[in-house]
N, C-alpha and C. Protein backbone atom coordinates (compact mmCIF):
# COMPACT_ATOMS: atom_id res chain seq x y z
N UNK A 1 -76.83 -60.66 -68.83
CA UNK A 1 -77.20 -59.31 -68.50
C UNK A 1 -76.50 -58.35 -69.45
N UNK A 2 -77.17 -57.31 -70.00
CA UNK A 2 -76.72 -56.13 -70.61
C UNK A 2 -75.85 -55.15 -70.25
N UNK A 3 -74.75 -54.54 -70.11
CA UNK A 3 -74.84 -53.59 -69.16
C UNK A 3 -74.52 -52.42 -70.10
N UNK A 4 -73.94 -51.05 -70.24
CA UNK A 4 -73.59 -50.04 -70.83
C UNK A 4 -72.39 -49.05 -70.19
N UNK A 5 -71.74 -48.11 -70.85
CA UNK A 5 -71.91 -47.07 -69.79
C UNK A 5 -72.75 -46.58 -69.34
N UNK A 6 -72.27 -45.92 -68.03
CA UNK A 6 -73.48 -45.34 -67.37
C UNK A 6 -73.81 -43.85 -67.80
N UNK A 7 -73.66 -43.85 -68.91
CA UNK A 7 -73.99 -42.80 -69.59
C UNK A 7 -75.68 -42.97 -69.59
N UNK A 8 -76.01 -41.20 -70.19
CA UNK A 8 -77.92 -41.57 -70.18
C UNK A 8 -77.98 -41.91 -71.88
N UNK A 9 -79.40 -42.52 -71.86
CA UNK A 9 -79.67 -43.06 -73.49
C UNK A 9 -81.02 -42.45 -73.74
N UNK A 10 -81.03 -42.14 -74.91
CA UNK A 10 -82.21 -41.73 -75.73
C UNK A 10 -83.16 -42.35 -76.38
N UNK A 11 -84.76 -42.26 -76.48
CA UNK A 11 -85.63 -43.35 -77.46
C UNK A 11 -86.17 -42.90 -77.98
N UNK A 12 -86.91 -42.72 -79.00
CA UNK A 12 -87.31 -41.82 -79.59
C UNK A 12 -88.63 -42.34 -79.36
N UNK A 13 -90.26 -41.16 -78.78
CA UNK A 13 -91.47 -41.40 -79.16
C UNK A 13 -91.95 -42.68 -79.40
N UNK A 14 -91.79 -42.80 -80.84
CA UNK A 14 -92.13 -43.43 -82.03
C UNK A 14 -91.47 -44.80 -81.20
N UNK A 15 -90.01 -44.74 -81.62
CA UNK A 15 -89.17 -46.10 -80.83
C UNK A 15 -90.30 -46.57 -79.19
N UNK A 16 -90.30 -46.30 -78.60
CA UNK A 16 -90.60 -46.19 -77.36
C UNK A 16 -91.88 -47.11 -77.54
N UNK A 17 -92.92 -46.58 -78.47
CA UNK A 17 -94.54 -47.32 -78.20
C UNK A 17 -94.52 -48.19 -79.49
N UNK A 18 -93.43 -48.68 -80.66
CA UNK A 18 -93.46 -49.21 -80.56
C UNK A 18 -93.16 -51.07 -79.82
N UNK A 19 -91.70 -50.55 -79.28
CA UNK A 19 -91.18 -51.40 -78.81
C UNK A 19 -92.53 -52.16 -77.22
N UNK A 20 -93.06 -50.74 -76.71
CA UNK A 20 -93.82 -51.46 -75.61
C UNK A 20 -94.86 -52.25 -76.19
N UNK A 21 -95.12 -52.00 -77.36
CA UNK A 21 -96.16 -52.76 -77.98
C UNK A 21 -95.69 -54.30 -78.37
N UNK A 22 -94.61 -54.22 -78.82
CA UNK A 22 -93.88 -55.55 -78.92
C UNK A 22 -93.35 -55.90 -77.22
N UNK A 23 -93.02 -55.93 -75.99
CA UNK A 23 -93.15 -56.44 -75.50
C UNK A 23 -94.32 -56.39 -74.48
N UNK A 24 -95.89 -56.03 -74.89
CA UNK A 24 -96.83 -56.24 -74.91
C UNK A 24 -97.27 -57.39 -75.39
N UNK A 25 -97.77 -57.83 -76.64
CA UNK A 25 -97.39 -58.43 -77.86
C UNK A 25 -96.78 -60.08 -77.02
N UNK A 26 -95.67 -59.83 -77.29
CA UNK A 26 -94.26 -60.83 -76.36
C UNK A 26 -94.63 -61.77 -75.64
N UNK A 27 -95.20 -60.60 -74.38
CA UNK A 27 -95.77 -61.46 -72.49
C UNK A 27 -96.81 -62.32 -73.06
N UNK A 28 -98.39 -61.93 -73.92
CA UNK A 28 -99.51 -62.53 -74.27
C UNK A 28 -99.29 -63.46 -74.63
N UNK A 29 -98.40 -63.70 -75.59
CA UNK A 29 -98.07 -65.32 -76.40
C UNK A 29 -96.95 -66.09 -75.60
N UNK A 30 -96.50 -65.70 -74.60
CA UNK A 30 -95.84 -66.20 -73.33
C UNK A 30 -94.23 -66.84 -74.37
N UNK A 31 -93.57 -66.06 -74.80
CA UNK A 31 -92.60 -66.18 -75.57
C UNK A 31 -91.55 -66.55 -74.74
N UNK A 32 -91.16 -67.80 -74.95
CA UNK A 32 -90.58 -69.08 -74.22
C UNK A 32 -89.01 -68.03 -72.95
N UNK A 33 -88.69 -67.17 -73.82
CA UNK A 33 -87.66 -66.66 -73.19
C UNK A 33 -87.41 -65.58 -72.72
N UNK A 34 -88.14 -65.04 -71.30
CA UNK A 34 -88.58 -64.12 -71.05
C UNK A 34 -87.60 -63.11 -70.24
N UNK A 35 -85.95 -63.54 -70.37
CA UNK A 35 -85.05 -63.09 -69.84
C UNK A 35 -84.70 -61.83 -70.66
N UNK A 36 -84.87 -62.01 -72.05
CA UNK A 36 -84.24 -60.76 -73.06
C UNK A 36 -85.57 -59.36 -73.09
N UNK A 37 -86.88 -60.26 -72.90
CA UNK A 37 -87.82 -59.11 -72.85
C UNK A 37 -87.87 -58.35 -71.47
N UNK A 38 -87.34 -58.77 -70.58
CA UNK A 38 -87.01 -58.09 -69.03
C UNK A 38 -85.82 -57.09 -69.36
N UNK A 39 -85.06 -57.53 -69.82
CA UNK A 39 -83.94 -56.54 -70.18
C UNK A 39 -84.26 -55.78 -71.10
N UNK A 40 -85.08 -55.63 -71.98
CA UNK A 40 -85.30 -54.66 -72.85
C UNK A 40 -86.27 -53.78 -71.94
N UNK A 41 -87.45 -54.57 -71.41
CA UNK A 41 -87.66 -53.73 -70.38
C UNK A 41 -87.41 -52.62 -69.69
N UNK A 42 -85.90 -53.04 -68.71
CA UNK A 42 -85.24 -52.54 -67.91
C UNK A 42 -85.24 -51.15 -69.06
N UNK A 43 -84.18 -51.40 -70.14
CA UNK A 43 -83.28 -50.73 -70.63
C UNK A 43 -84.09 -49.35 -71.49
N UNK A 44 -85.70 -49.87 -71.53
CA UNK A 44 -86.43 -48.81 -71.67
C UNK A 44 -87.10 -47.93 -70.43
N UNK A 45 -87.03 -48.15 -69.41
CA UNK A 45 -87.20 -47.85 -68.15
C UNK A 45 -86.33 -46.44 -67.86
N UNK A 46 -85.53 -47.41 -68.44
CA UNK A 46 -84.20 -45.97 -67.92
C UNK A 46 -83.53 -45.03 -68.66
N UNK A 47 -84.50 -44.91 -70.09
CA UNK A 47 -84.16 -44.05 -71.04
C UNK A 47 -85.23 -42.89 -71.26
N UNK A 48 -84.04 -42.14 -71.50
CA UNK A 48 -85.01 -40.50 -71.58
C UNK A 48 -85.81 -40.49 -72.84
N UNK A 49 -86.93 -40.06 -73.00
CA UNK A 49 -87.64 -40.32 -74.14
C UNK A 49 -88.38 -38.78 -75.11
N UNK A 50 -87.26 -39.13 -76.37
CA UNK A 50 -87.95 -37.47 -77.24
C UNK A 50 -88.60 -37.69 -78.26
N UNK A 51 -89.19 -36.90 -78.20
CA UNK A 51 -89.45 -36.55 -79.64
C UNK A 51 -88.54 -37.16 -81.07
N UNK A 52 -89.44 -37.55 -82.15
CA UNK A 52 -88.21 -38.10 -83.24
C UNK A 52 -87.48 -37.13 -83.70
N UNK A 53 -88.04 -36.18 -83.87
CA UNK A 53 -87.26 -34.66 -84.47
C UNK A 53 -85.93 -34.18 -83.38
N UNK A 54 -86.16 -34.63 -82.19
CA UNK A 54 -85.33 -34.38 -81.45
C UNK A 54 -84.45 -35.16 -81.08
N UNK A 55 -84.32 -36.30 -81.31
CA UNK A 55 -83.10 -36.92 -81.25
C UNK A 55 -82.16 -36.75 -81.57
N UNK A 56 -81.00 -36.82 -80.74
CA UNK A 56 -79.27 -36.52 -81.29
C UNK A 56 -79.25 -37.40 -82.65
N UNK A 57 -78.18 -37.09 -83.41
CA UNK A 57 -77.77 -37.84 -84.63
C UNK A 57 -76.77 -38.72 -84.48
N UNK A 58 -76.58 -38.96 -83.53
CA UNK A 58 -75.09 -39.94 -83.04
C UNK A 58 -75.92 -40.77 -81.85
N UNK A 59 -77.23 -41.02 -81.96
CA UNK A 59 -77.90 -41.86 -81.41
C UNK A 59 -78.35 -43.22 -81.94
N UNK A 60 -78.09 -44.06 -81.44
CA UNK A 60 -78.72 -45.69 -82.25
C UNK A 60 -80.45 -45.39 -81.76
N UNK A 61 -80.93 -45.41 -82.96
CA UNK A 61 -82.86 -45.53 -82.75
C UNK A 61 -83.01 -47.64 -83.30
N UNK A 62 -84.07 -47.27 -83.76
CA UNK A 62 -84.71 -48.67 -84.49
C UNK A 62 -84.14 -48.41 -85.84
N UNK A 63 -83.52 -49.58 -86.63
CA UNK A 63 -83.42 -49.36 -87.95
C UNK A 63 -82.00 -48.54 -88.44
N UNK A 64 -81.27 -48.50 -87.41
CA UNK A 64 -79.63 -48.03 -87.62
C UNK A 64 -79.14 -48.70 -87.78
N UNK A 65 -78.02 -48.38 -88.65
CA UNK A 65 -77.00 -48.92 -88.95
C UNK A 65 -76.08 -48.69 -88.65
N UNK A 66 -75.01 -49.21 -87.69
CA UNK A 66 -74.34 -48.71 -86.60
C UNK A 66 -72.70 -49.75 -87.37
N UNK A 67 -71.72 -49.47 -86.58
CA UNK A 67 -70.40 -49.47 -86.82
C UNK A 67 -70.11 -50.10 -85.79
N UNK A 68 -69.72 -51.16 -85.26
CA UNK A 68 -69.25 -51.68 -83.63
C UNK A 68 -68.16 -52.58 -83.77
N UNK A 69 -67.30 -51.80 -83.22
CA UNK A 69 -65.93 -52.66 -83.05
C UNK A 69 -65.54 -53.67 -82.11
N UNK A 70 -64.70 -54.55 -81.95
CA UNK A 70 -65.27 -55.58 -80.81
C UNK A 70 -63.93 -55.10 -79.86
N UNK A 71 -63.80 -54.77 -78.83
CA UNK A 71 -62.51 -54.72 -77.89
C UNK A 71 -61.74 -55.67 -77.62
N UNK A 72 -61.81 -56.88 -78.03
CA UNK A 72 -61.38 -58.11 -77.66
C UNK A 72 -60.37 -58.20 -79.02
N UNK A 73 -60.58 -58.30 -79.93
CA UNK A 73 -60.36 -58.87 -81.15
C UNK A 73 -59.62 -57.75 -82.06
N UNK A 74 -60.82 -56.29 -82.12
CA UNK A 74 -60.37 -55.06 -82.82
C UNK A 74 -61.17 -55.06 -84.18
N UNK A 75 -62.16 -56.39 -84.49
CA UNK A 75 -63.10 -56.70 -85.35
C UNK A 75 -63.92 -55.42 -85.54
N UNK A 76 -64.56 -54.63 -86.74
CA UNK A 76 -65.50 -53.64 -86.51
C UNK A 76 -66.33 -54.69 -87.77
N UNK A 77 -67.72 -54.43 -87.16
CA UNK A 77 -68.96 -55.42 -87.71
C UNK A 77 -70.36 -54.22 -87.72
N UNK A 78 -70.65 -54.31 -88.85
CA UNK A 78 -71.59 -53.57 -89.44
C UNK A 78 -72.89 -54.49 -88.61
N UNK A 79 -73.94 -53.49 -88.32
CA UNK A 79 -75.10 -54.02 -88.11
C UNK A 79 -76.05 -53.13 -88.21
N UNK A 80 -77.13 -53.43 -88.38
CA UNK A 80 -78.73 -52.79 -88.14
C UNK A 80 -79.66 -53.35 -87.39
N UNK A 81 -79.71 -52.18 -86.71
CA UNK A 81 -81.23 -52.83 -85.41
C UNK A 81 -82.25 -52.70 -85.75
N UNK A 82 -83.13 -54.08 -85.81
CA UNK A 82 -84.64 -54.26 -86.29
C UNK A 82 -85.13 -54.58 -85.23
N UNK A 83 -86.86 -55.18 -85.96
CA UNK A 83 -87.60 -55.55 -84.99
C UNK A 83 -87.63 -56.58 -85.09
N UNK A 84 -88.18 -57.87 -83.96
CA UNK A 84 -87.76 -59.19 -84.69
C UNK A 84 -88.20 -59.68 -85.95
N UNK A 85 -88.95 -59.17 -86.32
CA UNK A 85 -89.69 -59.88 -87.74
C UNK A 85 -88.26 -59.92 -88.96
N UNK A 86 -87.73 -58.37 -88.75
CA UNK A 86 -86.76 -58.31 -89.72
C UNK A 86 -85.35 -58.61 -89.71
N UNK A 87 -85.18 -59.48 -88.23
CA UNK A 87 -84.03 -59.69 -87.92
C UNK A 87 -83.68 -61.13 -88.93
N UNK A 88 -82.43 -60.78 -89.62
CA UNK A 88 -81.47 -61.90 -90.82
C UNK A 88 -80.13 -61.44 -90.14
N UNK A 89 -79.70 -62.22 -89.68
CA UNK A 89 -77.89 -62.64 -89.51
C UNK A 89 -77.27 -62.69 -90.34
N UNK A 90 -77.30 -63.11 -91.38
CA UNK A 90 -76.76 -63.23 -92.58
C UNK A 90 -76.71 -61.52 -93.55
N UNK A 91 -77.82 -60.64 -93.09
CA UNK A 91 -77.47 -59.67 -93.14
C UNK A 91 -77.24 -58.21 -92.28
N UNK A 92 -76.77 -59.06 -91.45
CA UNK A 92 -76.44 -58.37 -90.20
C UNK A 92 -77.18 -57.15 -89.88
N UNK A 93 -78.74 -57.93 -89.89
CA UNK A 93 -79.54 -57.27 -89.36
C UNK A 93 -80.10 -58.38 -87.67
N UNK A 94 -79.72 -56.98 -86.81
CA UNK A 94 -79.76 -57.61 -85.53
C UNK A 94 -81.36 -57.23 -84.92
N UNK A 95 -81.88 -58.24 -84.30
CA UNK A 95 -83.06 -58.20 -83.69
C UNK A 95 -83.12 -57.29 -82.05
N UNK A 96 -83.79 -56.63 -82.28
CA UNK A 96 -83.81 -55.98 -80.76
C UNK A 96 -83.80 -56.92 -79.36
N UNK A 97 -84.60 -58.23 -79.88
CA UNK A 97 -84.69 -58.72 -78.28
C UNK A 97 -83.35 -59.86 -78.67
N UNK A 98 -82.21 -59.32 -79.40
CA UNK A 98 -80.95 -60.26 -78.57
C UNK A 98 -80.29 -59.53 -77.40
N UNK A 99 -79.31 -60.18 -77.63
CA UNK A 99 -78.63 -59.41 -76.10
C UNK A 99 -77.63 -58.50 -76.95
N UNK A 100 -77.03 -57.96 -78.01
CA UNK A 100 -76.74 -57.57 -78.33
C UNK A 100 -77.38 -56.25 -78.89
N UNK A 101 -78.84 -56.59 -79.29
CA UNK A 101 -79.87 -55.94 -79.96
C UNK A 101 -80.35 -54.89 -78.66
N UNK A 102 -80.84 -55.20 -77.64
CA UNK A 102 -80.57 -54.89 -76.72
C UNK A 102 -80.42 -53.70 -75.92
N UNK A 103 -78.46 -54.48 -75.85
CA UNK A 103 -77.49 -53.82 -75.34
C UNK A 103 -77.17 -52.00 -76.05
N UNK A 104 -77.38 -52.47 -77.42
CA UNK A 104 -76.99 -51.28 -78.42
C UNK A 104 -78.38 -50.22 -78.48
N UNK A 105 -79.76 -50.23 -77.95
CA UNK A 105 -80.99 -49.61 -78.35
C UNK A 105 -80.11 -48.32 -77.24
N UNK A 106 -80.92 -46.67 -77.94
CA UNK A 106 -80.58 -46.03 -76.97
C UNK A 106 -78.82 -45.40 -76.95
N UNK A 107 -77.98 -45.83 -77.04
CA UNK A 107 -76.20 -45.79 -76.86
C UNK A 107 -75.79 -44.83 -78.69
N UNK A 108 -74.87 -44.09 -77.86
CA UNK A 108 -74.18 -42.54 -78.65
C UNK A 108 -72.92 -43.38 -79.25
N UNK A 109 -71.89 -42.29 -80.25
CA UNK A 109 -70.94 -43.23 -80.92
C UNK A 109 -70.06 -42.91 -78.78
N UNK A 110 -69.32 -44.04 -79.03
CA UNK A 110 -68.41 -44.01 -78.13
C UNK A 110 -68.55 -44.55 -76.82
N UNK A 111 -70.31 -45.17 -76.36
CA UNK A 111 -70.53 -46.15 -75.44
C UNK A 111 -70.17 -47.28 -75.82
N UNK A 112 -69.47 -48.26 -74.88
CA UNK A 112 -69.71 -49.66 -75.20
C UNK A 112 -70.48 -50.43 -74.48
N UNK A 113 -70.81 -50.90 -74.96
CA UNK A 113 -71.97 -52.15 -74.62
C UNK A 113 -70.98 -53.13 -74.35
N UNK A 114 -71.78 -53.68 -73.26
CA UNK A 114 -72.11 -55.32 -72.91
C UNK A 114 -72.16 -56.49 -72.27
N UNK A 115 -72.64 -57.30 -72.85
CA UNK A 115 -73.62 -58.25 -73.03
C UNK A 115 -72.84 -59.76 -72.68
N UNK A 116 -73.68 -60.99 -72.54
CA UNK A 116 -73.00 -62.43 -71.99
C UNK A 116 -73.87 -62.90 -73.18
N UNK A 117 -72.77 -63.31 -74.57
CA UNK A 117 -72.92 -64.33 -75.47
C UNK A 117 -72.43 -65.57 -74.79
N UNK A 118 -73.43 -67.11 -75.92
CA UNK A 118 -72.83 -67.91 -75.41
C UNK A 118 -71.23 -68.46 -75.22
N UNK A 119 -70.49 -67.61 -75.80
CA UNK A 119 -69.27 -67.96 -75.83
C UNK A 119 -68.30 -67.40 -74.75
N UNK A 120 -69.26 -65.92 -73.69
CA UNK A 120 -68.59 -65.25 -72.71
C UNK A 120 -69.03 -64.31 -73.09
N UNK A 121 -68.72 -63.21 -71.83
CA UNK A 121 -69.56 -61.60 -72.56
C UNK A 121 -68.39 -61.26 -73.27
N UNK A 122 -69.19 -60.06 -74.10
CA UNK A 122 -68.87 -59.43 -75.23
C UNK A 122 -68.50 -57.98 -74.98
N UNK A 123 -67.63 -57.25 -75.68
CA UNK A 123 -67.52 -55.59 -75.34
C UNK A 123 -67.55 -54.87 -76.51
N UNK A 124 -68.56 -54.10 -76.76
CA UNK A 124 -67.99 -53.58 -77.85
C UNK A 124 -68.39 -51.91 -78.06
N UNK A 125 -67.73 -51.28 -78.96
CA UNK A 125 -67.75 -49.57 -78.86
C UNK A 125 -68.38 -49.50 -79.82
N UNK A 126 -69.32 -48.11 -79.83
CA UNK A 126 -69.69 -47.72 -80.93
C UNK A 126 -69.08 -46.62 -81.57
N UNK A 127 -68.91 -46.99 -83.09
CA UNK A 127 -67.42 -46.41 -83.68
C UNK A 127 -68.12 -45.30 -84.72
N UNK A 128 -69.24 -45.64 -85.06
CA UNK A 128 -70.41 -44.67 -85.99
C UNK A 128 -71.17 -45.35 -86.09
N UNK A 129 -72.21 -44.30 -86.00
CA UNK A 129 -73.93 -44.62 -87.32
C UNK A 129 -73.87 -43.88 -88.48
N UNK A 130 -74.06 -45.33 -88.74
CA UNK A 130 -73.64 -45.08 -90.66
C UNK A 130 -75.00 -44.18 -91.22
N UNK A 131 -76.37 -44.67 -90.75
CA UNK A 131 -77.67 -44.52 -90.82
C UNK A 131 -78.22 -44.49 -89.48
N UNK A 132 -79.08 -43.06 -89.56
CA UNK A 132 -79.99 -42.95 -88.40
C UNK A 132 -81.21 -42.57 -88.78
N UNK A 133 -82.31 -43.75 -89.18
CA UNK A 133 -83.82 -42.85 -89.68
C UNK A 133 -84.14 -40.96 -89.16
N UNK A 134 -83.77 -41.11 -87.91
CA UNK A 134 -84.67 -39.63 -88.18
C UNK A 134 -83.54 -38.49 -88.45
N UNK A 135 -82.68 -38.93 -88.69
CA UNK A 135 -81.49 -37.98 -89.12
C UNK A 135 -81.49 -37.65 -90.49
N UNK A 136 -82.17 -38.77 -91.15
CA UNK A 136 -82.34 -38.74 -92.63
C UNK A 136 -83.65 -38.38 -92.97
N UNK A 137 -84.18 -37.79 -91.93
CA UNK A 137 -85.80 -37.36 -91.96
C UNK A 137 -86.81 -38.69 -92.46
N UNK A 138 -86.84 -39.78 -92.10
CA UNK A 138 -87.26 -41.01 -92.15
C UNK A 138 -88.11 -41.19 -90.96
N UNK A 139 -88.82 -40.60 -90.63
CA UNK A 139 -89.30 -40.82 -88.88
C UNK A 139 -90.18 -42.00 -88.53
N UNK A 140 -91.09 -42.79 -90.37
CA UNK A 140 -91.89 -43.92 -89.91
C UNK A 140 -91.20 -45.31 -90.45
N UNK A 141 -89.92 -45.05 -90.43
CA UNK A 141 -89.61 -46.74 -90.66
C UNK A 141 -89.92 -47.84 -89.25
């Protein structure tokens, strides 16, 4: 399970239809693991939804590049949230339907996320976005 603060989260428009389209998409081809698309679900359920122009700039959208430090360790690990097509580990580009991917859609610098990796859950803060498409006036990546 994901969890956050219980702070509120933001999606942008754009973010929003496409993501329902991907777990549209998802359910049809009955994608073996239907625990991470419930939680993305959820986690769009309960987010306020603007305009791209209107999104805060200290918001994680699709396609950020975010700063996350781990609370456990004190590790800070660069990542970017894609869609799955563009998700590479190796370049710490994170896929939306992990649990990490997730956890982070939506969340300001200074929420932490989280999430149950296989190794135990995880905690981690968000320390900056390095990159935020619509901050950089990028609104169709």
């Amino acid at each position: 399970m994901n969890k956050r603060n219980s702070k509120k989260i933001y999606i942008t428009d754009n973010d929003m239809n496409r993501l329902e389209e991907l777990l549209e998409v998802a359910s049809a081809v009955h994608i073996r693991d239907n625990k991470h698309l419930e939680e993305l679900a959820g986690e769009l359920e309960k987010a306020d939804v603007v305009e791209s122009a209107e999104i805060p700039a200290n918001v994680i959208t699709m396609n950020s590049v975010v700063l996350l430090k781990d609370l456990e360790t004190g590790e800070e690990r660069r990542f970017t949230l894609v869609f799955p097509r563009q998700a590479n580990i190796g370049q710490n580009k994170v896929s939306i339907l992990a649990p990490v991917g997730t956890a982070m859609i939506g969340c300001r610098i200074g929420h932490v996320i989280v999430w149950n990796a296989p190794a135990g859950q995880r905690k981690m803060r968000v320390e900056k976005i390095l990159y935020q498409p619509e901050a950089a006036g990028d609104f169709h990546l």
